[in-house]
Structure formats: C-alpha cells, structure tokens
C-alpha atoms as a PDB file:
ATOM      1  CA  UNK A   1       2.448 -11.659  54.913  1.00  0.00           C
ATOM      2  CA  UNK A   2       2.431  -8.624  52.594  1.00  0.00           C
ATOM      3  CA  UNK A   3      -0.700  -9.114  50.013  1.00  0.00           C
ATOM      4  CA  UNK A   4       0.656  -6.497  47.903  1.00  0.00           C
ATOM      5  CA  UNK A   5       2.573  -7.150  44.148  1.00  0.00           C
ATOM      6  CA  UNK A   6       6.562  -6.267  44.547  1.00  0.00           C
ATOM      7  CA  UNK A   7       7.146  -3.215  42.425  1.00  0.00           C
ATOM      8  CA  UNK A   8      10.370  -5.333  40.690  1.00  0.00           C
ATOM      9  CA  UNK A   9       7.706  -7.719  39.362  1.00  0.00           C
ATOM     10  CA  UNK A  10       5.555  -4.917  37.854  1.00  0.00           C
ATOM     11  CA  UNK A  11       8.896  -3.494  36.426  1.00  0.00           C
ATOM     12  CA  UNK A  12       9.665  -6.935  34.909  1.00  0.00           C
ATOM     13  CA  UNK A  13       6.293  -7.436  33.631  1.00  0.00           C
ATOM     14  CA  UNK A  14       5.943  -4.132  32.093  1.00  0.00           C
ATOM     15  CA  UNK A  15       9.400  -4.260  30.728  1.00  0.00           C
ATOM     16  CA  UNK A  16       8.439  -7.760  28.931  1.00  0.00           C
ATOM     17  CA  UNK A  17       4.773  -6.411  27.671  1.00  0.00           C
ATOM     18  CA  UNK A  18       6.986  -3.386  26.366  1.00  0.00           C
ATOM     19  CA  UNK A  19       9.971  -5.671  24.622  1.00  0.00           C
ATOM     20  CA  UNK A  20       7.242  -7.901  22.580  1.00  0.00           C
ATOM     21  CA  UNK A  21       5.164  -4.489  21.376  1.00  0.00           C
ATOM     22  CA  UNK A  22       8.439  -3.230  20.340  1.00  0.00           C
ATOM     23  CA  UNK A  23       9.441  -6.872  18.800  1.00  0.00           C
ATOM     24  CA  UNK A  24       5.912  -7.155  17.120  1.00  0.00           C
ATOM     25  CA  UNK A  25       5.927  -3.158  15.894  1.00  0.00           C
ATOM     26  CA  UNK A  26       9.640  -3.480  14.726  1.00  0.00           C
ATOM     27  CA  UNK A  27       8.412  -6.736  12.398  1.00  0.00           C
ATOM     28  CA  UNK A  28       5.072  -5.070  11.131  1.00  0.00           C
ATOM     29  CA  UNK A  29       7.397  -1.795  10.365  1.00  0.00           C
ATOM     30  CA  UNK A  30       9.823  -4.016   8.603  1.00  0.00           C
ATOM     31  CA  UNK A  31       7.482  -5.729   6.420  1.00  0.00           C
ATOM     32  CA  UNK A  32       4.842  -2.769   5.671  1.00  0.00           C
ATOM     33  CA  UNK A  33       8.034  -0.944   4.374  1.00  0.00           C
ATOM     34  CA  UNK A  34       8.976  -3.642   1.849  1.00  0.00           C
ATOM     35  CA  UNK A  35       5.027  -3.487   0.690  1.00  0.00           C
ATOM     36  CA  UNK A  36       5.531   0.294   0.343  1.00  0.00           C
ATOM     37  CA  UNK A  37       8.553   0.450  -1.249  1.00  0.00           C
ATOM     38  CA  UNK A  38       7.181  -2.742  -3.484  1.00  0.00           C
ATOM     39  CA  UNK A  39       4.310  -0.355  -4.304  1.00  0.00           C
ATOM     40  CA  UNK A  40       6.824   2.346  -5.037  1.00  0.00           C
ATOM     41  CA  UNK A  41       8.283   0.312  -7.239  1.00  0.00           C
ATOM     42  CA  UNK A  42       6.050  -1.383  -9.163  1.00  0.00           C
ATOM     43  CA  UNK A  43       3.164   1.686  -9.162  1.00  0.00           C
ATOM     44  CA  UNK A  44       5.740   4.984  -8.978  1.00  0.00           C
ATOM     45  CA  UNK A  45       6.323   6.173 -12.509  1.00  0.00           C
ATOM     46  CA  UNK A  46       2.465   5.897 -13.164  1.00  0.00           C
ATOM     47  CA  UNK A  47       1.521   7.718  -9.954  1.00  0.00           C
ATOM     48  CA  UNK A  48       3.967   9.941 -10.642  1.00  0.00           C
ATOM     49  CA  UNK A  49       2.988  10.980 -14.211  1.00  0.00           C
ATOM     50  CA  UNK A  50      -1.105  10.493 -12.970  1.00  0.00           C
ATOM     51  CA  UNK A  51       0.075  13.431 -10.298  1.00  0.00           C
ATOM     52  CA  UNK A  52       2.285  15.414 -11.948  1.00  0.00           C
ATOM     53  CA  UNK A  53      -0.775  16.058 -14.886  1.00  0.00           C
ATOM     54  CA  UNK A  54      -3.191  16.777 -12.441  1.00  0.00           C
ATOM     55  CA  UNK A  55      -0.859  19.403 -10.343  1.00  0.00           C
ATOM     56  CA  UNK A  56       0.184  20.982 -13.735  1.00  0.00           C
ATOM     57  CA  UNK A  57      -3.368  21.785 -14.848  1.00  0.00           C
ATOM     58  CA  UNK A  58      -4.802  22.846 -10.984  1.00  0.00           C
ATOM     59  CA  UNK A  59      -2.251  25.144 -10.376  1.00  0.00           C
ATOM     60  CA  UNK A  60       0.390  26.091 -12.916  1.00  0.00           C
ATOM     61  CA  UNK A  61      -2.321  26.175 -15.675  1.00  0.00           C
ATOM     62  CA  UNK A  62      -1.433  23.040 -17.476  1.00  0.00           C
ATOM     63  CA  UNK A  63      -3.704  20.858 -20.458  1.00  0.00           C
ATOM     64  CA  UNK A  64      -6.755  19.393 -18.623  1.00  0.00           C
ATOM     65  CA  UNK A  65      -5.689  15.308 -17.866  1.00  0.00           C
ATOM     66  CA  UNK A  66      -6.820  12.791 -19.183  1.00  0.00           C
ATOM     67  CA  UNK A  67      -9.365  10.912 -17.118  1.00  0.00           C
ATOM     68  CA  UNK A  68      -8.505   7.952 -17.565  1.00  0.00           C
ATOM     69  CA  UNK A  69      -5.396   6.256 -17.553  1.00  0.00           C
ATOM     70  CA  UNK A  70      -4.532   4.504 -20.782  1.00  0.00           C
ATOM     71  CA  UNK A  71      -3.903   1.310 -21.227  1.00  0.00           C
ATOM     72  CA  UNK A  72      -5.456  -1.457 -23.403  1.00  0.00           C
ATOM     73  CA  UNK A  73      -8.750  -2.874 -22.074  1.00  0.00           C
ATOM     74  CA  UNK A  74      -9.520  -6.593 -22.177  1.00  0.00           C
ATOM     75  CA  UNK A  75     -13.089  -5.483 -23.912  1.00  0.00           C
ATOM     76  CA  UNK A  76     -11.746  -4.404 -27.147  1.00  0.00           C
ATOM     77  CA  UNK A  77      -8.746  -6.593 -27.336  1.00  0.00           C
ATOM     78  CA  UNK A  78      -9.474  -9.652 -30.441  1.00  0.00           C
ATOM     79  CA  UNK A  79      -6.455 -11.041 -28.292  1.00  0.00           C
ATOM     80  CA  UNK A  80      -8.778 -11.314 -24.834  1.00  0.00           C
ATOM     81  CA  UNK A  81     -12.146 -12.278 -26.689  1.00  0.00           C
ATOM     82  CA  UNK A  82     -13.835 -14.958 -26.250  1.00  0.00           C
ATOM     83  CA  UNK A  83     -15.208 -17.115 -29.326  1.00  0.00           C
ATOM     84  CA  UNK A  84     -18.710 -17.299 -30.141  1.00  0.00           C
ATOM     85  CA  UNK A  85     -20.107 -20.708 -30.057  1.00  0.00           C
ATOM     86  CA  UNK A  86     -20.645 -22.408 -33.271  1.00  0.00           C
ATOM     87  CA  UNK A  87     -24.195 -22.416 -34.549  1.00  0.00           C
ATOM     88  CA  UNK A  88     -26.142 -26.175 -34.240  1.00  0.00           C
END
C-alpha cells in the first residue's frame, strides 16, 4: 500500500479551507461595510465640516479652527444637573 495522501484529497481539502475563508471574509466584509457606511452616516457632515476647517487653514490659508467641537456639555447644562441635597 501507498502511505502517501492522494493529491485529489489535498485539492478537496484546500478547496474547502479556501470556500469557508472566502464565506467567513465575504460576511465580515458585508457587515464591516454597513458599520462604515452607519458611521458615514451618522458621523459624516461633522467629520466633514471638522476636516474641511482644518484643510482650509493648513493649506489654503483659512481662519485658525476651532479646537473644539461645539456642542452643549452636560457640565453647564441646569437641564443635566443634579440637585443638591436638602440641608438636615
């Protein structure tokens, strides 16, 4: 008896290995381009203007930005605070 593997069964095996990377890759594709365009979505005007400002002033001499980006902080909002205890 021949000890050594039949080349079909390597050829099988490798073509199975290769059909589940490409099943597995094909799904993690599929849903890491719903997070990015979810991202896009969601995040894209902001980046967009947060970019834009900071490409204007580097290099076609634009106002400095702003450092931060504005929106209203929980800190200084009556709406967010918490209320003091009452006094015993």
């Amino acid at each position: 008896m021949n000890d050594s593997v039949s080349p079909i069964l390597i050829a099988i095996a490798g073509c199975e290995v290769g059909f589940w990377v490409l099943v597995g890759g094909g799904l993690a594709l599929r849903y890491l381009a719903r997070l990015y365009l979810g991202v896009t979505v969601v995040f894209g005007p902001r980046l967009i203007r947060w970019a834009d400002a900071r490409f204007a002033h580097r290099f076609a001499g634009g106002p400095a930005p702003r450092w931060a980006i504005s929106s209203p902080t929980p800190l200084n909002d009556r709406r967010c605070s918490v209320p003091s205890r009452p006094s015993a």
